[in-house]
Protein backbone atom coordinates (compact mmCIF):
# COMPACT_ATOMS: atom_id res chain seq x y z
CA UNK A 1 -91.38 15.17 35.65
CA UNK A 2 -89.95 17.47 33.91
CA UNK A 3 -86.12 17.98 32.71
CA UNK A 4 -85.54 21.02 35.12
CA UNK A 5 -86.71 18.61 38.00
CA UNK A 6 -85.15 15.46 37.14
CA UNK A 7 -81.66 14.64 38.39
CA UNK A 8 -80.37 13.60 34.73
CA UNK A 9 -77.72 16.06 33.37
CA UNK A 10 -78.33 18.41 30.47
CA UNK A 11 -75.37 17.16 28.65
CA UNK A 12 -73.96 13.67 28.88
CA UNK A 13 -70.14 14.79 29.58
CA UNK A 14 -69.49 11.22 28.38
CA UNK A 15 -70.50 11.37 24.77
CA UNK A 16 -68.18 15.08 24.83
CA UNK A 17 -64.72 14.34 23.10
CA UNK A 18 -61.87 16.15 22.15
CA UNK A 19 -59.07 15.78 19.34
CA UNK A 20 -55.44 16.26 21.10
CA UNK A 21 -55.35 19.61 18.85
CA UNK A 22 -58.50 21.30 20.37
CA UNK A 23 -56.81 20.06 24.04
CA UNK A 24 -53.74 21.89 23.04
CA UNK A 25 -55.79 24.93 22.16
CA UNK A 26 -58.01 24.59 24.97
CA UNK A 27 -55.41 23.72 27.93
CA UNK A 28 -52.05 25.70 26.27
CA UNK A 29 -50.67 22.12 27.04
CA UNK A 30 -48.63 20.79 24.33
CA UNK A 31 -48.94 17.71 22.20
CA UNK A 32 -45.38 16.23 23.64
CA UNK A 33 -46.49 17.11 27.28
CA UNK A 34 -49.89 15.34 27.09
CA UNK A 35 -47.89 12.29 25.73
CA UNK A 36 -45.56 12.49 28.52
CA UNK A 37 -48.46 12.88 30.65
CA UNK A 38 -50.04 9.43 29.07
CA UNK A 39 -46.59 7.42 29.30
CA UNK A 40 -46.29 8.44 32.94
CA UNK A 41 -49.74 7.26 33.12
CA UNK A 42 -51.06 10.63 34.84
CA UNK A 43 -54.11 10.72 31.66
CA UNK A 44 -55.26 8.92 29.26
CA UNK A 45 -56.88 9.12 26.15
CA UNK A 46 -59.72 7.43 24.65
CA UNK A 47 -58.84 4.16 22.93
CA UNK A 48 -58.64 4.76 19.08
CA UNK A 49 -58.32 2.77 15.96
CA UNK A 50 -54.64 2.34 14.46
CA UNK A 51 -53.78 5.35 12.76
CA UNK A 52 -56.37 7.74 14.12
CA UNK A 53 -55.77 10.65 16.10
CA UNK A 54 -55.55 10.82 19.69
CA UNK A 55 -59.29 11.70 21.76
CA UNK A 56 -59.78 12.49 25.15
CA UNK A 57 -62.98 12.80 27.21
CA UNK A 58 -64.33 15.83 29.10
CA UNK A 59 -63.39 14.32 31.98
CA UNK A 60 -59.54 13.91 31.08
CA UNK A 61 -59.98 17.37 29.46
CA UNK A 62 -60.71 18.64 32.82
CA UNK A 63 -58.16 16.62 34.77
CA UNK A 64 -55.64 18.27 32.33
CA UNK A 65 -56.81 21.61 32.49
CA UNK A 66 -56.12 21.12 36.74
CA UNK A 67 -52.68 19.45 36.23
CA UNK A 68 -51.39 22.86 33.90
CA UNK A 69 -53.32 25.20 36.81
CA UNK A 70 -51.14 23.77 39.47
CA UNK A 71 -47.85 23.25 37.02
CA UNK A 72 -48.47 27.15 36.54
CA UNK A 73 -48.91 27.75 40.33
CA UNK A 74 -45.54 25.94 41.18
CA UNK A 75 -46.45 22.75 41.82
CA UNK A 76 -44.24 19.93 40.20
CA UNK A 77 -45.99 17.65 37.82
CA UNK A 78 -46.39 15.02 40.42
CA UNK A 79 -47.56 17.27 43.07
CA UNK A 80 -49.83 18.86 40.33
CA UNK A 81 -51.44 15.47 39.29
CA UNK A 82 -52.08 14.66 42.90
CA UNK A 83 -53.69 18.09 43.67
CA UNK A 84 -55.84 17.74 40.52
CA UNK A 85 -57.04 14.50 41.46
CA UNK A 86 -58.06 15.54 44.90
CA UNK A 87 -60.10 18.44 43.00
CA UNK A 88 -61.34 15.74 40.90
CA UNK A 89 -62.86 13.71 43.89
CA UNK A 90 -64.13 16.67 45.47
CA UNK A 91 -66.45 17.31 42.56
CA UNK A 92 -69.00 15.25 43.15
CA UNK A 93 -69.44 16.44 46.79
CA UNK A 94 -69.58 19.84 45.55
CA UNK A 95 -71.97 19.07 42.87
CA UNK A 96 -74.23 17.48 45.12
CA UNK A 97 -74.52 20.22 47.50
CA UNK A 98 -75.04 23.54 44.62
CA UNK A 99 -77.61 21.41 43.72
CA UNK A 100 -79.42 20.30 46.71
CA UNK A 101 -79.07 23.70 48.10
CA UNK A 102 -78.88 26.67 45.52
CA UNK A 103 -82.42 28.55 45.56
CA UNK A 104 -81.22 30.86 42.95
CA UNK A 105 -79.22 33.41 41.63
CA UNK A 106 -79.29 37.56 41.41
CA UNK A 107 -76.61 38.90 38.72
CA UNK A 108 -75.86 42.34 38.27
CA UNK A 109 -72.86 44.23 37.40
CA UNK A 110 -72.24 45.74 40.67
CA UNK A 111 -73.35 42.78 42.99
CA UNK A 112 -74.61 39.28 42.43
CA UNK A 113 -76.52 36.91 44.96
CA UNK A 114 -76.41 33.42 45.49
CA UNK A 115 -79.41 32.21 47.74
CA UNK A 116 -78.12 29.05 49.27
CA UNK A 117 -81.74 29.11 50.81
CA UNK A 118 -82.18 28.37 54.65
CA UNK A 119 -79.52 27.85 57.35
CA UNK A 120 -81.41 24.87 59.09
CA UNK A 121 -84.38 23.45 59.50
CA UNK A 122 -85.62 26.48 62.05
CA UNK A 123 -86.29 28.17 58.99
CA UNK A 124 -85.30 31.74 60.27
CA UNK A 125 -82.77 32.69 58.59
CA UNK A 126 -81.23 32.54 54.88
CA UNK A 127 -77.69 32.31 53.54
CA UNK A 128 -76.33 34.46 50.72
CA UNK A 129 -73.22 34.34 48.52
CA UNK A 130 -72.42 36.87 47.63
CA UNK A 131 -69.47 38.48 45.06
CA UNK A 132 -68.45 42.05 44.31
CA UNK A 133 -66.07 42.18 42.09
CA UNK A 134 -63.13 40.33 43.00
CA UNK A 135 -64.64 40.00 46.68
CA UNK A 136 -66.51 37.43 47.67
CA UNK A 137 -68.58 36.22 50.95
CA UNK A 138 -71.37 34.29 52.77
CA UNK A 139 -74.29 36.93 54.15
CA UNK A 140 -76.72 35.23 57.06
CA UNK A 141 -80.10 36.97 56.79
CA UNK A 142 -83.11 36.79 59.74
CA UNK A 143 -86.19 36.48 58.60
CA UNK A 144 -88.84 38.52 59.75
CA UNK A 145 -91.63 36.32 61.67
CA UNK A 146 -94.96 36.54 59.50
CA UNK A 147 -98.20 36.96 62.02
């Protein structure tokens, strides 16, 4: 089997880890907010030896990232936390589906297709993403009957 077939990831997001500076650069959250963050036990970071500088993973990268999206839409920090940690748990879900059911994908600068492949198991029709610009939407297709 090979790797394109195999349901292993092509990166272990476990073994990716980030200083506190590069998740300052990365998120625009600052060093005193992510330790707020920690104390109020919304993240945490990786645990470290005495005297070494704070790490987090990819996944509490990403959980940050969420928390100052929703902090910049409006939300207050608890209402932000909780929001990103819904997102969080939807994930997976998500994840399961793009990859169960994404056929494949047409980009070009004017128009790009997703082919989410067939609507059921009829087999007569095919669904399409699709995004134009800022404008995106879902495209049901009937297939021509082969004789």
């Amino acid at each position: 089997m090979t790797k394109e077939n195999s349901n292993e990831p092509l990166i272990d997001s476990n073994k990716l880890i980030f200083g506190i500076g590069q998740v300052q650069q990365i998120t625009g959250v600052s060093g005193r907010q992510l330790r707020y963050w920690e104390e109020q036990n919304y993240i945490a970071p990786i645990e470290q030896q005495k005297g070494t500088q704070r790490q987090y993973s990819f996944h509490t990268l990403f959980l940050i990232f969420h928390i100052q999206r929703y902090l910049t839409q409006g939300f207050t920090l608890q209402a932000a936390v909780e929001k990103a940690k819904e997102f969080e748990k939807q994930m997976p879900v998500l994840r399961t589906f793009i990859k169960a059911q994404l056929q494949g994908v047409d980009v070009s600068n004017e128009r790009s297709v997703i082919d989410f492949g067939f609507k059921n198991d009829e087999r007569k029709q095919r669904v399409y993403g699709i995004v134009e610009g800022n404008k995106t939407y879902f495209k049901v297709e009937d297939l021509k009957e082969s004789k």
